[in-house]
Protein backbone atom coordinates (compact mmCIF):
# COMPACT_ATOMS: atom_id res chain seq x y z
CA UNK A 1 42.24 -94.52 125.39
CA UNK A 2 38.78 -95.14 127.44
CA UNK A 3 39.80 -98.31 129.93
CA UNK A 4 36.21 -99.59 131.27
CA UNK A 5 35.92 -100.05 134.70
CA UNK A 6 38.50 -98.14 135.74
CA UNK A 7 36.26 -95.66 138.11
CA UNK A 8 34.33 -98.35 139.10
CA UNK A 9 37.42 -100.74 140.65
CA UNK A 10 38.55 -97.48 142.56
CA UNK A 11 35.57 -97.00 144.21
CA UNK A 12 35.80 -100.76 145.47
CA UNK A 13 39.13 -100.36 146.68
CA UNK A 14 38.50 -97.58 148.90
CA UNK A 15 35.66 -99.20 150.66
CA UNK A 16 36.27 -99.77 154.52
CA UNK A 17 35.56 -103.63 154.62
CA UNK A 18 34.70 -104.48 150.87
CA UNK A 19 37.38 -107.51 149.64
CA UNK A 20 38.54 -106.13 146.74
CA UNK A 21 39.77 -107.48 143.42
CA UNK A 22 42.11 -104.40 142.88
CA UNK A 23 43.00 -102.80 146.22
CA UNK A 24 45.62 -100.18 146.72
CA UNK A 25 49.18 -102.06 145.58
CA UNK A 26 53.33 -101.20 145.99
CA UNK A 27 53.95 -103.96 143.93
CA UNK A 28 56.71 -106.30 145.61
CA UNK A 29 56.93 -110.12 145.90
CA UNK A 30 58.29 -110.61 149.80
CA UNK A 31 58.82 -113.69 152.33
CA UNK A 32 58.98 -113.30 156.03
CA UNK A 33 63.14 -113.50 156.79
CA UNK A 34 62.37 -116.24 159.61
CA UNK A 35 61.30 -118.42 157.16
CA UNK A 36 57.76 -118.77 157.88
CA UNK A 37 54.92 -116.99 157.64
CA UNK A 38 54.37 -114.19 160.43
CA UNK A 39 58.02 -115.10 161.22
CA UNK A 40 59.41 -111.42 160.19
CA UNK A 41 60.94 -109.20 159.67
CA UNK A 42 59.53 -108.83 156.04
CA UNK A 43 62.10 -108.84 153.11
CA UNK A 44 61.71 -108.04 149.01
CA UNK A 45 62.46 -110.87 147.14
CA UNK A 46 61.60 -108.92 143.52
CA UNK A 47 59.81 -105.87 142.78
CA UNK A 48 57.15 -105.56 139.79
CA UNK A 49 57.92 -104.14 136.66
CA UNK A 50 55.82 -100.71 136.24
CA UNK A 51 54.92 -100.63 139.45
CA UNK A 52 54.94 -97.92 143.16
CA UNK A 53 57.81 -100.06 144.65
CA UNK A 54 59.82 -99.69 140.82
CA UNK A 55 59.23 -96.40 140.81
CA UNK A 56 60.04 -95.44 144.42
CA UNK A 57 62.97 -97.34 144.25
CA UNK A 58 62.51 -100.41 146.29
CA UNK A 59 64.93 -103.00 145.70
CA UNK A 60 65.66 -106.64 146.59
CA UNK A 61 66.68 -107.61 150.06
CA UNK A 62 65.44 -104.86 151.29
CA UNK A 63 63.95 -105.02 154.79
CA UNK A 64 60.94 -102.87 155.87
CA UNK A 65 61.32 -101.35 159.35
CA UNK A 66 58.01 -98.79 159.47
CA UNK A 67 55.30 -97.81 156.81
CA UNK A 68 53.84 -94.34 157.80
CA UNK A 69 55.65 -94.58 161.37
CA UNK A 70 53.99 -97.97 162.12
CA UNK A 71 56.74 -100.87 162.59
CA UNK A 72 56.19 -103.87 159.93
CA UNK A 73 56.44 -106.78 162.11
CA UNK A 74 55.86 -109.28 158.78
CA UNK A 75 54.85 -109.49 155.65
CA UNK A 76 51.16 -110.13 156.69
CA UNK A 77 51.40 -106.76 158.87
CA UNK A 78 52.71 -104.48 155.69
CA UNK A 79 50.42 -105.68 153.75
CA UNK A 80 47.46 -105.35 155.61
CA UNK A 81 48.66 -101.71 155.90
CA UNK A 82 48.92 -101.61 151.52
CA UNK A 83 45.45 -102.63 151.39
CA UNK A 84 44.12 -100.28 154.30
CA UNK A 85 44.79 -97.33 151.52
CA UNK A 86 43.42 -96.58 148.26
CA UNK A 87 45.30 -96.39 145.12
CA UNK A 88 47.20 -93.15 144.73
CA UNK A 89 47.76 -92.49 148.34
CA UNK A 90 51.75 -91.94 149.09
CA UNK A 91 52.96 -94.33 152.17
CA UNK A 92 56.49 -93.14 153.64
CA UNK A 93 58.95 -96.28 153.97
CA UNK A 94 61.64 -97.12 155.93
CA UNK A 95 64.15 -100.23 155.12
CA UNK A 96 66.97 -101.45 155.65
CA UNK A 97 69.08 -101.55 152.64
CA UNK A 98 72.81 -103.79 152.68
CA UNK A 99 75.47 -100.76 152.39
CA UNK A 100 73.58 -98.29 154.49
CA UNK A 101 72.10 -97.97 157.71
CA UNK A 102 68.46 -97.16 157.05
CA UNK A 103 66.71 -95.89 153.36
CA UNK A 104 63.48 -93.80 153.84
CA UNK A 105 61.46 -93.71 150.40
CA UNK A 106 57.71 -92.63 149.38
CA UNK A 107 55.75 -94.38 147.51
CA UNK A 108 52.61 -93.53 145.40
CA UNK A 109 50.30 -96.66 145.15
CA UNK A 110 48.78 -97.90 142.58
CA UNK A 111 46.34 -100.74 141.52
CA UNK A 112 46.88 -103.91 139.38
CA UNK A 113 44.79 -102.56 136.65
CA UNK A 114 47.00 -99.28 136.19
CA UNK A 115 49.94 -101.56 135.88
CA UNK A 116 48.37 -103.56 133.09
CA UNK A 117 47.14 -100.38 131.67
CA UNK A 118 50.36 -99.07 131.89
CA UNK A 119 52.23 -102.34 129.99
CA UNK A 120 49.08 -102.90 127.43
CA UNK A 121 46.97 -100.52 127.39
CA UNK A 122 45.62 -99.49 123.23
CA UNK A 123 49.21 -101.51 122.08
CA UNK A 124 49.73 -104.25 120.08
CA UNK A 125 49.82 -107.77 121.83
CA UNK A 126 53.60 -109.02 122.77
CA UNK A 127 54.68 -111.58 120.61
CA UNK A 128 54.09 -114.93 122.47
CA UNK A 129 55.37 -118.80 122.68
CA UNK A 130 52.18 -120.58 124.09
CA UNK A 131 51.45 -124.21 123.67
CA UNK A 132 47.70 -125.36 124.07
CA UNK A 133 47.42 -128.05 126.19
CA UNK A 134 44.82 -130.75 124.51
CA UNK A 135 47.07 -130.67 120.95
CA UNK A 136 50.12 -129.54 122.07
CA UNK A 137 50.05 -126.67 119.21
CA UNK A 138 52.31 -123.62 119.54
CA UNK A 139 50.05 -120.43 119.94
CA UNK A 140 51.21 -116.88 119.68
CA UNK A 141 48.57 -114.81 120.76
CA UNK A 142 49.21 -111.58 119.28
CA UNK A 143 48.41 -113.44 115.87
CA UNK A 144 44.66 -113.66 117.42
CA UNK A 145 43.39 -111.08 115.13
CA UNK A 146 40.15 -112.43 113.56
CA UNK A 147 38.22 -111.93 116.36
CA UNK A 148 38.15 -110.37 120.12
CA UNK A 149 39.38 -112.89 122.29
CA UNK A 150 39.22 -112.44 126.17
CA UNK A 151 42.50 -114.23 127.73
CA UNK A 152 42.91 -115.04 131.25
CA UNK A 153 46.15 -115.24 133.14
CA UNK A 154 46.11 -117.32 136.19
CA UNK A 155 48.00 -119.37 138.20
CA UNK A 156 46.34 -123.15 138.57
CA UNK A 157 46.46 -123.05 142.39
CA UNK A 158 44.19 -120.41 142.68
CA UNK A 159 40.95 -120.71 144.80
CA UNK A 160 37.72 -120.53 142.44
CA UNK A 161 39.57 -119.22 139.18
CA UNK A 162 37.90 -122.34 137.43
CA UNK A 163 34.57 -120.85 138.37
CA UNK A 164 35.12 -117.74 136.91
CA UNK A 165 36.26 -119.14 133.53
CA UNK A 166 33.36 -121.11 133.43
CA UNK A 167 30.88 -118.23 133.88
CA UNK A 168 33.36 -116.15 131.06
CA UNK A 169 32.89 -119.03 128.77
CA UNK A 170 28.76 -119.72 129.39
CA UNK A 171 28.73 -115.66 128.43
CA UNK A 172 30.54 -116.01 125.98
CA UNK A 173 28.56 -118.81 124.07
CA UNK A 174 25.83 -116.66 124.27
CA UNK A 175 27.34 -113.75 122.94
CA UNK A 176 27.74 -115.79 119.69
CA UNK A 177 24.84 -115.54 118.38
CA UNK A 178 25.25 -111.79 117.73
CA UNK A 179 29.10 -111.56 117.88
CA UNK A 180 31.79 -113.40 117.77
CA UNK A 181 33.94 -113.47 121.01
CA UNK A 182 36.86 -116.44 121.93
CA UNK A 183 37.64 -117.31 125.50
CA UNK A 184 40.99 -118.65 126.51
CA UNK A 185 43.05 -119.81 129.67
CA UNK A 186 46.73 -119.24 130.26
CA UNK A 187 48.87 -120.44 133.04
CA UNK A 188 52.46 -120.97 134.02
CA UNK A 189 50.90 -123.70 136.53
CA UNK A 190 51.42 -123.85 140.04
CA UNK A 191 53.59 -120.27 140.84
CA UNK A 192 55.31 -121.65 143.50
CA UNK A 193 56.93 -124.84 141.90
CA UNK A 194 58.97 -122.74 138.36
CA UNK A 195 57.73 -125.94 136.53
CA UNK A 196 58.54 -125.80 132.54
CA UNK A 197 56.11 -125.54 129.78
CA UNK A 198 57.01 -129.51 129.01
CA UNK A 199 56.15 -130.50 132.69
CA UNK A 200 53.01 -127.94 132.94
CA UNK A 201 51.77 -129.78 129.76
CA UNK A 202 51.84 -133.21 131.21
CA UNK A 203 50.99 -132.61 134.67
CA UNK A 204 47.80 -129.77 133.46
CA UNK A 205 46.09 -132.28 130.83
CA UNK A 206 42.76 -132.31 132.52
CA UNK A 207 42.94 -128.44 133.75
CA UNK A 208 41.15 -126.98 130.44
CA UNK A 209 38.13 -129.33 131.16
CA UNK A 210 38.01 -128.16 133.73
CA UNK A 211 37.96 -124.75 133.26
CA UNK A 212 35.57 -124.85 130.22
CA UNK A 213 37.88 -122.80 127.62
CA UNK A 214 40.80 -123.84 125.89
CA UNK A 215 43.48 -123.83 128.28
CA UNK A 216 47.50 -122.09 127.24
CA UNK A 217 50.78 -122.78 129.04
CA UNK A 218 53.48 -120.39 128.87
CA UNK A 219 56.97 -120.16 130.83
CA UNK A 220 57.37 -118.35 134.03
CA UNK A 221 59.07 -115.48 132.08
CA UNK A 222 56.14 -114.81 129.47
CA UNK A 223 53.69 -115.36 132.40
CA UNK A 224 55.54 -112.86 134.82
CA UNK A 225 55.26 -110.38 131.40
CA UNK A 226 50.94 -111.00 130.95
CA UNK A 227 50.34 -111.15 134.81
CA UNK A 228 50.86 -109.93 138.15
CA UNK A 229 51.81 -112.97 140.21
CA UNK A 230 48.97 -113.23 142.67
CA UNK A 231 48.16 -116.70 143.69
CA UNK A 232 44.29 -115.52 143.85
CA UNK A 233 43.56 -113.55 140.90
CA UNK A 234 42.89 -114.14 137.56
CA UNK A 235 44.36 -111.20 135.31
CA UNK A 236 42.03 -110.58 132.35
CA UNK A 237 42.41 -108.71 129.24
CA UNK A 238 40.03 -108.10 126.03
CA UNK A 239 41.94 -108.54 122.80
CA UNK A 240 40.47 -106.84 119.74
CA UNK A 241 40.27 -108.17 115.73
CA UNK A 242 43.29 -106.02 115.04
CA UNK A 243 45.64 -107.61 117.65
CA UNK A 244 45.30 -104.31 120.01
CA UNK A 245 44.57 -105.01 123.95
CA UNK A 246 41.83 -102.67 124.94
CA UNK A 247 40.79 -103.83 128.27
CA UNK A 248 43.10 -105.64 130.97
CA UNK A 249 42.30 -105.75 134.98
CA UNK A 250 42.06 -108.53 137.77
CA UNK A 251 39.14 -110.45 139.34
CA UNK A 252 39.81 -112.46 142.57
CA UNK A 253 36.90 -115.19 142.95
CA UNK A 254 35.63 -114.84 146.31
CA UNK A 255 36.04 -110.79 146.58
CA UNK A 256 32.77 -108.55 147.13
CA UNK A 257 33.04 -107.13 143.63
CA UNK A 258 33.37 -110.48 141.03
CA UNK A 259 30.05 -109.84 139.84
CA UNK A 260 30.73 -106.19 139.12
CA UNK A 261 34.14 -106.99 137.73
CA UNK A 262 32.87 -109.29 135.25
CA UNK A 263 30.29 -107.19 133.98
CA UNK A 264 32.64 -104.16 133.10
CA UNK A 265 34.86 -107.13 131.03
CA UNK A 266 32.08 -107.73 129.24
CA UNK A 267 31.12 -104.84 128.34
CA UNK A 268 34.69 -103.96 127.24
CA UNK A 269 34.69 -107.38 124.88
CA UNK A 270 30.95 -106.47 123.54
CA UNK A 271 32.54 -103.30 122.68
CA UNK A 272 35.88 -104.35 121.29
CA UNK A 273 33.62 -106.75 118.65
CA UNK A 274 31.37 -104.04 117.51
CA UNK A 275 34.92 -101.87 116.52
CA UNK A 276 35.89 -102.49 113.07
């Protein structure tokens, strides 16, 4: 299937000093083993599902040494290097793995959008267990099949994400008057505190005022499934009247290409509504 947008977040990524809303990615959550940031060496804590580090074979725990002969002094340094490339270059690895002296592995990187693409892309919606936070209703998005809804995954800590709902939502008013298009927010709340749904709901009352849609909370585990776990990005994706995702990449608030970003998701709802 046609993904909108997709040529168009390349070319962003592989400008020289353009912040980017999908750079080049490997696709691994990591902390600094000093136990601060910059305090290195840099460690995998978790690798992402569908992603270059799954399917070069990076695991937990390991410890990166050099990327492309350059040593990885922290987790700032590597990646720096990550988003120095463009999506679909291959980076040679070296690590330290527990059980054997050093691992060297290649890695083709990718971007966030080809890992949604990859999880969602022309499918039915997952089955869900949401709970809207102003009524405290149960919500199962991949029942959302009168109308194409545009749901946003983000975590609450992130810098500007309430802006860009806001701007989704004023669009998306007036789209109305010709089609019929539903904003949403979903969140498992701050990613760094693992709160539960129950504590999200009391603590994130005020959020979907803020934010100018009706706002969703889901557990860490249904959240991890939806989104990539950036703590700047908001992940979007267009859902159609039949319950089929056909559009899905991220937007980081303050990058160079917002603007641009949010057009091609609008174009993908506007032409999600017109399908039958």
């Amino acid at each position: 299937m046609r993904w909108l947008g997709l040529v168009g977040l390349v070319v962003f990524a592989s400008t020289a000093h353009a912040k980017s809303s999908n750079p080049a990615f490997l696709g691994v959550q990591m902390d600094d083993v000093g136990g601060a940031r910059g305090a290195g060496p840099c460690r995998v804590s978790g690798v992402t599902k569908d992603s270059a580090a799954e399917a070069a074979g990076l695991r937990p725990d390991d410890i990166f040494v050099t990327m492309d002969g350059k040593s990885v002094v922290n987790c700032d340094t590597l990646v720096s290097a990550i988003q120095a490339k463009a999506p679909g270059d291959v980076v040679k690895l070296v690590v330290n793995r527990s059980g054997a002296s050093r691992v060297t592995i290649h890695a083709t990187l990718m971007s966030r959008d080809e890992i949604l693409r990859k999880r969602f892309g022309g499918l039915p919606v997952p089955t869900t267990k949401l709970v809207r936070v102003d009524d405290r209703a149960e919500v199962d998005i991949s029942g959302l099949r009168r109308q194409t809804t545009i749901v946003g995954w983000y975590p609450t800590n992130c810098d500007g994400c309430d802006r860009i709902f806001s701007a989704v939502a004023k669009w998306s008013r007036e789209e109305r008057k010709t089609m019929p298009i539903k904003v949403a927010a979903a969140t498992a709340g701050d990613l760094r505190m693992r709160r539960t749904i129950k504590d999200n709901l009391d603590l994130l009352k005020h959020e979907g005022t803020k934010l100018d849609v009706p706002l969703l909370v889901a557990d860490a585990e249904t959240y991890e499934q939806f989104a990539i776990g950036d703590g700047d990005r908001v992940q979007f994706m267009v859902i159609d009247c039949r319950g089929i995702v056909q559009y899905a990449a991220p937007v980081v608030p303050t990058s160079d290409d917002a603007e641009a970003v949010l057009d091609e998701l609008f174009a993908a709802a506007e032409q999600a509504a017109r399908k039958k």
